[in-house]
C-alpha atoms as a PDB file:
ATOM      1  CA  UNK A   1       8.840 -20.739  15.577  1.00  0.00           C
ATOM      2  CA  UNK A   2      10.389 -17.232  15.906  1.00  0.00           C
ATOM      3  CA  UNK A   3       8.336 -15.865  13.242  1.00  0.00           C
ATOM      4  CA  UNK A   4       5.040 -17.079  14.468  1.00  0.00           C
ATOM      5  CA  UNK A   5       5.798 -16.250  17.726  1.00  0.00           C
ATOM      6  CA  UNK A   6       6.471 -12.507  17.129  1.00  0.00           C
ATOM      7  CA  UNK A   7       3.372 -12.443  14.767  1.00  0.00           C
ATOM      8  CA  UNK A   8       0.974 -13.227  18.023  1.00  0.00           C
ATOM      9  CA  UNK A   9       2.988 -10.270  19.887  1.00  0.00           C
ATOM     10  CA  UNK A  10       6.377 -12.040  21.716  1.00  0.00           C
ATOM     11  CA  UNK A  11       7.022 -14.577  24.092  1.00  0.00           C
ATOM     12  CA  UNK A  12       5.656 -12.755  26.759  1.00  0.00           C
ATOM     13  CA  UNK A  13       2.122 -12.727  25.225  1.00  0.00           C
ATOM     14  CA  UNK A  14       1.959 -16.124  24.421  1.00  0.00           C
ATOM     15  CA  UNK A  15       0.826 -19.380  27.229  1.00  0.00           C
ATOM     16  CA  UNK A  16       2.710 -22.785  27.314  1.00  0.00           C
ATOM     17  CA  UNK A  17      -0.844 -24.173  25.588  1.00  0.00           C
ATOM     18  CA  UNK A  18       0.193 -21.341  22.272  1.00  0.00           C
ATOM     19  CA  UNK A  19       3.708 -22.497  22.623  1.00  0.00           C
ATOM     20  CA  UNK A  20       3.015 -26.121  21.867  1.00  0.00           C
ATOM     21  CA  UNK A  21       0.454 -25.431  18.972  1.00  0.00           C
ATOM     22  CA  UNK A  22       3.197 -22.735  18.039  1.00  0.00           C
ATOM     23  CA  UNK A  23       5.564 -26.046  17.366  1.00  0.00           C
ATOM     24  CA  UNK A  24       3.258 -27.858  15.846  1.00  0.00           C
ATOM     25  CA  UNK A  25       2.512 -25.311  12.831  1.00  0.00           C
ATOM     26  CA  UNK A  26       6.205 -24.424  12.690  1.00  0.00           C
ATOM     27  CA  UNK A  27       6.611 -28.715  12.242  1.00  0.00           C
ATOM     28  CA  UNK A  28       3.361 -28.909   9.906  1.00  0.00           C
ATOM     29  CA  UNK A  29       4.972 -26.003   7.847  1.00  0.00           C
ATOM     30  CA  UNK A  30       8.448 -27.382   7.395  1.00  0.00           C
ATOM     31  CA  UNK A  31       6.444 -30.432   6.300  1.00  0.00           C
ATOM     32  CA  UNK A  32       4.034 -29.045   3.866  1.00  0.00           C
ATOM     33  CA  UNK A  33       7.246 -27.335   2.268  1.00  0.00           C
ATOM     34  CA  UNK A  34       9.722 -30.397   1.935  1.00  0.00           C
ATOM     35  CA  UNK A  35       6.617 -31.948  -0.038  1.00  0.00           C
ATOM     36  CA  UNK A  36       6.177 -29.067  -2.152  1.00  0.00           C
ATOM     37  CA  UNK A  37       9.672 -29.274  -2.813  1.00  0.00           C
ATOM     38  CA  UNK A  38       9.718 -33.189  -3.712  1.00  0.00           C
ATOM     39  CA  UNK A  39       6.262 -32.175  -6.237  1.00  0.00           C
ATOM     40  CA  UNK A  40       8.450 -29.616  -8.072  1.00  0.00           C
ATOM     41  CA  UNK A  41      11.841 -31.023  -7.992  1.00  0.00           C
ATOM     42  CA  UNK A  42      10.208 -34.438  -9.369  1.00  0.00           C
ATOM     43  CA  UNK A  43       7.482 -32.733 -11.523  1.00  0.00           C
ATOM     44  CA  UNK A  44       4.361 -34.477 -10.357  1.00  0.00           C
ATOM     45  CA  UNK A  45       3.411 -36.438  -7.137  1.00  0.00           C
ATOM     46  CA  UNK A  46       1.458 -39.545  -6.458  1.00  0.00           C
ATOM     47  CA  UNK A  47      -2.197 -39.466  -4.852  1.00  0.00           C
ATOM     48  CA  UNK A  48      -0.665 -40.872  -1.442  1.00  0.00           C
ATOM     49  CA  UNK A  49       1.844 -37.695  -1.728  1.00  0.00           C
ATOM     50  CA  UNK A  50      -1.080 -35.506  -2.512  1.00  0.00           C
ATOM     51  CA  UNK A  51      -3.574 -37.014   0.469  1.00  0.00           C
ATOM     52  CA  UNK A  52      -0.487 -36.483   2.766  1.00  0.00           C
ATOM     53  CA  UNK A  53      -0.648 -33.283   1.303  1.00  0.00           C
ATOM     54  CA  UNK A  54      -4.035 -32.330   1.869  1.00  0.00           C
ATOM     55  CA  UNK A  55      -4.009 -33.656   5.750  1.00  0.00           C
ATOM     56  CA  UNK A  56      -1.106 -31.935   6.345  1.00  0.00           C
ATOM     57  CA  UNK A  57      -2.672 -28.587   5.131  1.00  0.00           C
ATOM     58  CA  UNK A  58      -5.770 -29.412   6.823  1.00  0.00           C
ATOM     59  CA  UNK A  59      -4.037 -29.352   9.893  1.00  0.00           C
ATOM     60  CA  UNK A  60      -2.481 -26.902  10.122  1.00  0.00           C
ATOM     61  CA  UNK A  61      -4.724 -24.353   9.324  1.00  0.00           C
ATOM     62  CA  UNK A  62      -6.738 -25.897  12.595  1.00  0.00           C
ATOM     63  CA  UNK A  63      -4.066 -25.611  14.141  1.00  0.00           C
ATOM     64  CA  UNK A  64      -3.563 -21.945  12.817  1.00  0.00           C
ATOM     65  CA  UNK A  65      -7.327 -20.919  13.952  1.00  0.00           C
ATOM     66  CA  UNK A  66      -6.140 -22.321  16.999  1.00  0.00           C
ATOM     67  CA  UNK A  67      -3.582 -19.716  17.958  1.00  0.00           C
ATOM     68  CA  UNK A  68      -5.305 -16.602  15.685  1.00  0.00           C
ATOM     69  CA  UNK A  69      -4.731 -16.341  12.162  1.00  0.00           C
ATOM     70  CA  UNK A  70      -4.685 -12.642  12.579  1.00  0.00           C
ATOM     71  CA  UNK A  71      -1.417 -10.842  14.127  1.00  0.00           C
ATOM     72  CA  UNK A  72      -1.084  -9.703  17.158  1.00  0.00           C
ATOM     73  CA  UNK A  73      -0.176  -5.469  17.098  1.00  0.00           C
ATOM     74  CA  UNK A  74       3.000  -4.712  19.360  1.00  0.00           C
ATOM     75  CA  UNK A  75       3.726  -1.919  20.787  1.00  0.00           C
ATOM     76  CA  UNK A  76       7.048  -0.716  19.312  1.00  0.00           C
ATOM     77  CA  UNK A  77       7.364   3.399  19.934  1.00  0.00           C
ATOM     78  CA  UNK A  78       9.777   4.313  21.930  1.00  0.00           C
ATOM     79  CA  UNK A  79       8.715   6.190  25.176  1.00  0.00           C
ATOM     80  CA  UNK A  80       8.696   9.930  25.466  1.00  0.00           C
ATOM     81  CA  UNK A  81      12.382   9.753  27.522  1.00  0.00           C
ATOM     82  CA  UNK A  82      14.017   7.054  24.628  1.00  0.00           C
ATOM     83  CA  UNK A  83      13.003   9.330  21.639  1.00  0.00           C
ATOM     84  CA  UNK A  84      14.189  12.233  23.347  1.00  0.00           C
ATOM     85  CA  UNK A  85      17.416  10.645  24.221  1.00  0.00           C
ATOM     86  CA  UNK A  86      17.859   9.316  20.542  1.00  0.00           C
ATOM     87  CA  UNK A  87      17.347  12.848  19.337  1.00  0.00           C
ATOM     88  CA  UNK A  88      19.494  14.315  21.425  1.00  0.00           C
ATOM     89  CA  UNK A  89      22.561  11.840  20.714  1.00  0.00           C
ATOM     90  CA  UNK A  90      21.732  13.006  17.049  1.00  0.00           C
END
């Protein structure tokens, strides 16, 4: 959830609505990967496996478009004052 948060710019830039959708994907992800797992640990899956598969995939990249598949830039330079005082500690 950490990840996806910081992709759409911190937790400040994100509502309560983004929050819950961010939980979702981060569930929907964890998902899609345990199956992926299962299909190469066992070599093959089954069509149920695969349909679960698909839906789950499905999913989340709605749920994705949802919150912005794009990131989110963040401001991370450091103010005239902060770089000066970095420099000078140098």
């Amino acid at each position: 959830m950490a990840l996806i948060i910081h992709d759409l710019g911190g937790e400040d830039a994100i509502s309560e609505m983004e929050r819950g959708l961010v939980q979702r994907v981060a569930t929907q992800q964890v998902a899609i990967e345990k199956l992926e797992a299962q299909f190469a640990q066992e070599g093959a899956a089954d069509d149920k496996q695969l349909d679960l598969h698909q839906r789950l995939s499905n999913t989340l990249r709605r749920n994705q478009e949802a919150l912005g598949l794009k990131r989110r830039a963040k401001d991370i330079t450091p103010t005239l004052d902060q770089y000066m005082a970095e420099q000078s500690g140098a």
